[in-house]
Protein backbone atom coordinates (compact mmCIF):
# COMPACT_ATOMS: atom_id res chain seq x y z
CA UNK A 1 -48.05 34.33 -218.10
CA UNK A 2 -46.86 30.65 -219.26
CA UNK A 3 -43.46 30.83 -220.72
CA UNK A 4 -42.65 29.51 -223.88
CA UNK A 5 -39.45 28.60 -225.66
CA UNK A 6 -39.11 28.27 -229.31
CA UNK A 7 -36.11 26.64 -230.90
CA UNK A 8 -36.91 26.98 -234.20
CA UNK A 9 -34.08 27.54 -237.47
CA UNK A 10 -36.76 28.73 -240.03
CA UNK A 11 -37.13 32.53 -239.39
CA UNK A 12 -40.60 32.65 -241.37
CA UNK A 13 -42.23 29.48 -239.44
CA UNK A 14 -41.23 31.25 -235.87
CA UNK A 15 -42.77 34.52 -236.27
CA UNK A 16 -45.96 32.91 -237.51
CA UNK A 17 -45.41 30.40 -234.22
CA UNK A 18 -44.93 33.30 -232.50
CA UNK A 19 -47.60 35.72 -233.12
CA UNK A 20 -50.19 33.17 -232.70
CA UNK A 21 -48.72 31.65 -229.68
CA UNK A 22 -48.60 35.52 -227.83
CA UNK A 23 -51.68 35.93 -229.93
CA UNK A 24 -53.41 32.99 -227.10
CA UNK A 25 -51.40 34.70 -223.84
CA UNK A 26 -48.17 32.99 -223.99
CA UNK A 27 -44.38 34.90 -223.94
CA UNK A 28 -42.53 33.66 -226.48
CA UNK A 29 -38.49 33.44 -226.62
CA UNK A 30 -37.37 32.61 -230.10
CA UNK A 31 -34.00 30.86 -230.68
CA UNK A 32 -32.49 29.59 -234.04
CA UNK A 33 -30.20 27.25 -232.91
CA UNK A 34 -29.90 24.12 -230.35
CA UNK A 35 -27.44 25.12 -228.84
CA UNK A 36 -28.48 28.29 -227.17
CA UNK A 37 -31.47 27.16 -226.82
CA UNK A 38 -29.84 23.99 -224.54
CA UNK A 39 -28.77 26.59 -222.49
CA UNK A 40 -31.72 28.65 -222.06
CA UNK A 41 -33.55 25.30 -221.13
CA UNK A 42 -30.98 24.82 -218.37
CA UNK A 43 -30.76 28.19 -216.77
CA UNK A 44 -33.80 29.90 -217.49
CA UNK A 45 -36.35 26.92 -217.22
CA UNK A 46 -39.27 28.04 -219.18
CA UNK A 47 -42.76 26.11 -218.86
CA UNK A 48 -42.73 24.57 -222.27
CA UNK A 49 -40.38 23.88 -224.69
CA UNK A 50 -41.22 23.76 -228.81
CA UNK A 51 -38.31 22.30 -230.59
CA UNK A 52 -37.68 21.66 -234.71
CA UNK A 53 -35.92 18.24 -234.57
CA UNK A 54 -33.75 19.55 -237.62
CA UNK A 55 -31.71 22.27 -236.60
CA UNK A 56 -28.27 22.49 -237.77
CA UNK A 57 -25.52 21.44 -235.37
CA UNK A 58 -27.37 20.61 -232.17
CA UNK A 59 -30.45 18.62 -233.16
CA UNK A 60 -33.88 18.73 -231.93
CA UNK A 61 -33.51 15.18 -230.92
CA UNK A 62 -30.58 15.69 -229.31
CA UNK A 63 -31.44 19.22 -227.23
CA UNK A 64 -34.22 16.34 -226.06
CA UNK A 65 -32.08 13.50 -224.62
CA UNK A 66 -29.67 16.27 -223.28
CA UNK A 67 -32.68 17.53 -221.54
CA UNK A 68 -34.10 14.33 -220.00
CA UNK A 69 -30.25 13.27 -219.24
CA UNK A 70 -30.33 16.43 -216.80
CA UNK A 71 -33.69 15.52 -215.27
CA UNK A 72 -35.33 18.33 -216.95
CA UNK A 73 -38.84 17.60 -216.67
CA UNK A 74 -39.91 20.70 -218.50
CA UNK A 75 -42.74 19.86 -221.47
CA UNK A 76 -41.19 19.28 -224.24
CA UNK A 77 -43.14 19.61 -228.18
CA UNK A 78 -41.20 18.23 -230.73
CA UNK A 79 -41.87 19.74 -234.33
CA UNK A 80 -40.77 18.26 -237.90
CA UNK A 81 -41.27 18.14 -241.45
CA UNK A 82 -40.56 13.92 -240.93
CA UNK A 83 -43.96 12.60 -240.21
CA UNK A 84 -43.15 8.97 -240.54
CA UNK A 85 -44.05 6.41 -237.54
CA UNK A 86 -40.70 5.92 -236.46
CA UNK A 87 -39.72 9.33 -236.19
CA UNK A 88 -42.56 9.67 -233.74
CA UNK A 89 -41.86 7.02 -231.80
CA UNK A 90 -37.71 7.47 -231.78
CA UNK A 91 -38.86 11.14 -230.59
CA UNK A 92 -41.56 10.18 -227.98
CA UNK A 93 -39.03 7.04 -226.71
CA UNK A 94 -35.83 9.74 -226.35
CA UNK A 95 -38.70 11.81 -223.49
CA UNK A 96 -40.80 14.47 -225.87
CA UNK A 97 -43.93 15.02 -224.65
CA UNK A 98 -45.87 15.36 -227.81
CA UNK A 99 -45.09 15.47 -231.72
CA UNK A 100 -46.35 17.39 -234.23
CA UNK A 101 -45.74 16.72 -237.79
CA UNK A 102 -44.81 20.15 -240.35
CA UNK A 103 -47.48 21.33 -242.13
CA UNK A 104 -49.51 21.91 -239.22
CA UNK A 105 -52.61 24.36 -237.94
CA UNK A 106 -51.60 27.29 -235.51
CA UNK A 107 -54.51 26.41 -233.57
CA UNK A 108 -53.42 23.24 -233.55
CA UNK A 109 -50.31 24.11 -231.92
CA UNK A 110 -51.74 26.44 -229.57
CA UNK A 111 -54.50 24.17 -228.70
CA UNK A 112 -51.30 21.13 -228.04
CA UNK A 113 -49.91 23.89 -225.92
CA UNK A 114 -52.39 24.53 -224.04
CA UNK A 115 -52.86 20.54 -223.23
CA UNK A 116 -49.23 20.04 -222.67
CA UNK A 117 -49.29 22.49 -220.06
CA UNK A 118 -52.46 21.80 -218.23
CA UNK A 119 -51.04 17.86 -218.18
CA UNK A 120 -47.32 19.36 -216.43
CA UNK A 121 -49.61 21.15 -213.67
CA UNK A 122 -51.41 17.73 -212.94
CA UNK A 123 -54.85 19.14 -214.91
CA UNK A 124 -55.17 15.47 -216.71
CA UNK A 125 -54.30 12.94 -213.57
CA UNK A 126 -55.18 13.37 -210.11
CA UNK A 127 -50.94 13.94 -208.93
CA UNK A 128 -51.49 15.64 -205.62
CA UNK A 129 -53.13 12.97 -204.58
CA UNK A 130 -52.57 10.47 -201.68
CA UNK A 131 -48.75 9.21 -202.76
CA UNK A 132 -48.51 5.72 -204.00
CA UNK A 133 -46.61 2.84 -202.43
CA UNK A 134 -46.12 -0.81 -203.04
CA UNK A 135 -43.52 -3.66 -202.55
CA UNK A 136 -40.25 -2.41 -203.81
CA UNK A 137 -41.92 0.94 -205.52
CA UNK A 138 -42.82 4.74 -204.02
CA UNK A 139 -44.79 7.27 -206.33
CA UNK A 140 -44.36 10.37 -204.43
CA UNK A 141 -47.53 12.77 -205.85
CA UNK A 142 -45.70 15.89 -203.97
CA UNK A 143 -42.60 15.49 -205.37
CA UNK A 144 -43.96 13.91 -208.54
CA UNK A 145 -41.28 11.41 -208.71
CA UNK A 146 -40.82 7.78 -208.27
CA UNK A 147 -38.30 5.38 -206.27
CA UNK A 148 -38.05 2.04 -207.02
CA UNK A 149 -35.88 -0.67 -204.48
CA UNK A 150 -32.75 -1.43 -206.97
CA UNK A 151 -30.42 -3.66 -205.19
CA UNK A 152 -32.73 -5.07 -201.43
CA UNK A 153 -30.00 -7.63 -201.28
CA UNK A 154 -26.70 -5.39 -200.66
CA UNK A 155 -28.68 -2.69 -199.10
CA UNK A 156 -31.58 -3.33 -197.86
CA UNK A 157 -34.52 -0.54 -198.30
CA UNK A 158 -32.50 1.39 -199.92
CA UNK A 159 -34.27 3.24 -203.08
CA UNK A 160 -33.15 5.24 -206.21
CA UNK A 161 -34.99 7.85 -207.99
CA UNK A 162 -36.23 5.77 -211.12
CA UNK A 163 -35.62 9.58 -213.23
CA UNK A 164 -39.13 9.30 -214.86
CA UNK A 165 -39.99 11.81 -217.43
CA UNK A 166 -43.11 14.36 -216.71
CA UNK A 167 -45.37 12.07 -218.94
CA UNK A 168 -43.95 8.76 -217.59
CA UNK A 169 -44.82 9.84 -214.06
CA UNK A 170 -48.24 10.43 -215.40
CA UNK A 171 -48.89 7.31 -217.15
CA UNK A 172 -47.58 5.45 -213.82
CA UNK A 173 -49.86 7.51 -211.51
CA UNK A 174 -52.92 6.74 -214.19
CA UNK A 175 -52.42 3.29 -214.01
CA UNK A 176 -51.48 2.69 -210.06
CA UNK A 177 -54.55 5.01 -209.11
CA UNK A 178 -56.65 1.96 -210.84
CA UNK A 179 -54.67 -0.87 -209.60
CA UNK A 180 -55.23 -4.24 -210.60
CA UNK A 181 -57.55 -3.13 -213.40
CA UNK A 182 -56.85 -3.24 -216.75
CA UNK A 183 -56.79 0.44 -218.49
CA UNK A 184 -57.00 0.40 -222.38
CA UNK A 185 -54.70 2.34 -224.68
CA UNK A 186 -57.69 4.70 -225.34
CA UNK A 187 -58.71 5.52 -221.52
CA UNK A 188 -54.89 6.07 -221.19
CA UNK A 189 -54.25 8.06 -224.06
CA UNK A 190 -57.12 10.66 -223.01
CA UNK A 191 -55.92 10.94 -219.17
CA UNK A 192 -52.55 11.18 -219.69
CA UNK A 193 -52.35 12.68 -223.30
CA UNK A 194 -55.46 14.45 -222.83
CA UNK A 195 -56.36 13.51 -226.58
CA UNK A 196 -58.33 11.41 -228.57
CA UNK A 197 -56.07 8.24 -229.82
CA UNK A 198 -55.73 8.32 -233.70
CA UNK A 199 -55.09 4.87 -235.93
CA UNK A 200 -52.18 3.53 -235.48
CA UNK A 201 -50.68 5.68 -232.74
CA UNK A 202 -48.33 3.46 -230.58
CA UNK A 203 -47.75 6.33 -228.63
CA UNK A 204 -49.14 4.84 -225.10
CA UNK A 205 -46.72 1.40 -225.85
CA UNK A 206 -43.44 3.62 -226.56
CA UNK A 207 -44.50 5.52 -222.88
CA UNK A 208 -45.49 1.75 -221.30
CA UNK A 209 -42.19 0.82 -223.29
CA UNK A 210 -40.00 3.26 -221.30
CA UNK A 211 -41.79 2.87 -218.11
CA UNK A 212 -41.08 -0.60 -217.87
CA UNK A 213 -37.24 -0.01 -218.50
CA UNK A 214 -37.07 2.44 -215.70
CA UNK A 215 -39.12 0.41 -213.27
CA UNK A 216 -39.54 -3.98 -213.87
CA UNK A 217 -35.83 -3.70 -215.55
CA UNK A 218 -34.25 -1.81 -212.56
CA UNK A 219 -35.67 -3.72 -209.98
CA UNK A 220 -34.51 -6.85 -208.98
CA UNK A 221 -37.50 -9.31 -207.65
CA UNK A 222 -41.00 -7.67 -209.07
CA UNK A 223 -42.44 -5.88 -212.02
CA UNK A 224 -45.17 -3.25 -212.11
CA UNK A 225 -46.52 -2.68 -215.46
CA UNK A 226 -48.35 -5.81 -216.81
CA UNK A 227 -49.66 -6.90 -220.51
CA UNK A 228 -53.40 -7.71 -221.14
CA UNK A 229 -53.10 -8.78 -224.69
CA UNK A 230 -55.73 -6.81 -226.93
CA UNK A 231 -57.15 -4.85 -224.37
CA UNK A 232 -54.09 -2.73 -222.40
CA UNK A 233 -51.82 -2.21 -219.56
CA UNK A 234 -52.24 -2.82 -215.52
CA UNK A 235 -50.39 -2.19 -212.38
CA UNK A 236 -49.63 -4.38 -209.67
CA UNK A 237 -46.71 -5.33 -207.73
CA UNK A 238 -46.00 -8.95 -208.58
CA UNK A 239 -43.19 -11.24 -207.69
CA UNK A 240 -40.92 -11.84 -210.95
CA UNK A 241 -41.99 -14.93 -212.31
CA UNK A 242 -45.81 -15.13 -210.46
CA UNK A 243 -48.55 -16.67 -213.04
């Protein structure tokens, strides 16, 4: 049975997340504050995390970056009562998996769960697949983890773990699976995301976005994750500065 953790300051909200959530076959653990529930993340490592961005003290947003600092790849579900664009994208760019704006649907939620979950055990992208490996750049579909070539000229071959995020390793894997092609935001957002993209939802550029700092930024001679304006994103290892 999938484990769930709920970090959640409004008593009345988390038994109604609860019930419905162990209602659909999940166990629930209920915490009202970020700070234990930091700790329960850490030690206890349950399969999904659902986390109110405001808590007092310890934030939701920052019980997230704490989280990705550690190289917690857990799923993580942000929930708040700020629905604004750049909430959402602040949240997704600091390594939540998903966002769900306050009022929202319990089958909603469960139904996010459920997607969240079947996207950590590689149900949306093909990650146990042959691994991945190009000039400067590993994907390791075993390990699920990536290591890119930082500094060739001091050491040469010598690779770091690029510390991608659950989702980032699944946008990179969508995209260097179809090599050289262009994939649009909406093919990406359904086989990573595993939804439907909705107007104005940047949140395939803010993953793209983060990708790119972890990869083309850290590596000295080539980048990976190319522009086609107005249609989407490609991969393809190509010298820094090639037309």
């Amino acid at each position: 049975m999938p484990t769930v953790l709920l970090i959640e300051d409004d008593p009345v909200i988390a038994r109604v997340m609860t019930t419905h959530l162990r209602h659909a076959g999940f166990d629930v653990e209920w915490v009202e504050d970020g700070e234990r529930g930091l700790t329960k993340l850490r030690y206890e490592r349950p399969h999904l995390v659902i986390v109110d961005l405001m808590l007092p003290g310890l934030d939701g947003w920052a019980v997230t970056e704490a989280a990705r600092s550690e190289r917690i790849g857990i799923p993580i579900i942000a929930v708040s009562a700020r629905g604004s664009e750049h909430d959402k994208v602040h949240t997704l760019g600091i390594g939540a998996d998903d966002y769900l704006a306050k009022p929202f649907g319990m089958r909603e939620l469960v139904a996010r769960v459920h997607a969240a979950l079947r996207r950590a055990s590689g149900g949306v992208t093909d990650e146990r697949a042959e691994a991945v490996e190009v000039e400067g750049l590993r994907v390791d579909t075993a390990q699920r983890r990536a290591f890119i070539r930082v500094e060739p000229e001091q050491e040469p071959g010598a690779f770091a773990d690029a510390g991608l995020t659950p989702t980032e390793f699944r946008l990179l894997v969508a995209l260097a699976r179809e090599a050289g092609r262009v994939l649009t935001r909406d093919e990406l957002q359904q086989r990573v995301w595993g939804t439907r993209p909705r107007h104005r939802d940047r949140t395939v550029d803010v993953c793209v976005r983060k990708l790119r700092s972890k990869l083309d930024r850290r590596s000295p001679d080539h980048d990976y994750i190319h522009t086609q304006y107005g249609v989407g994103y490609r991969f393809g290892a190509e010298p820094r500065g090639a037309t």
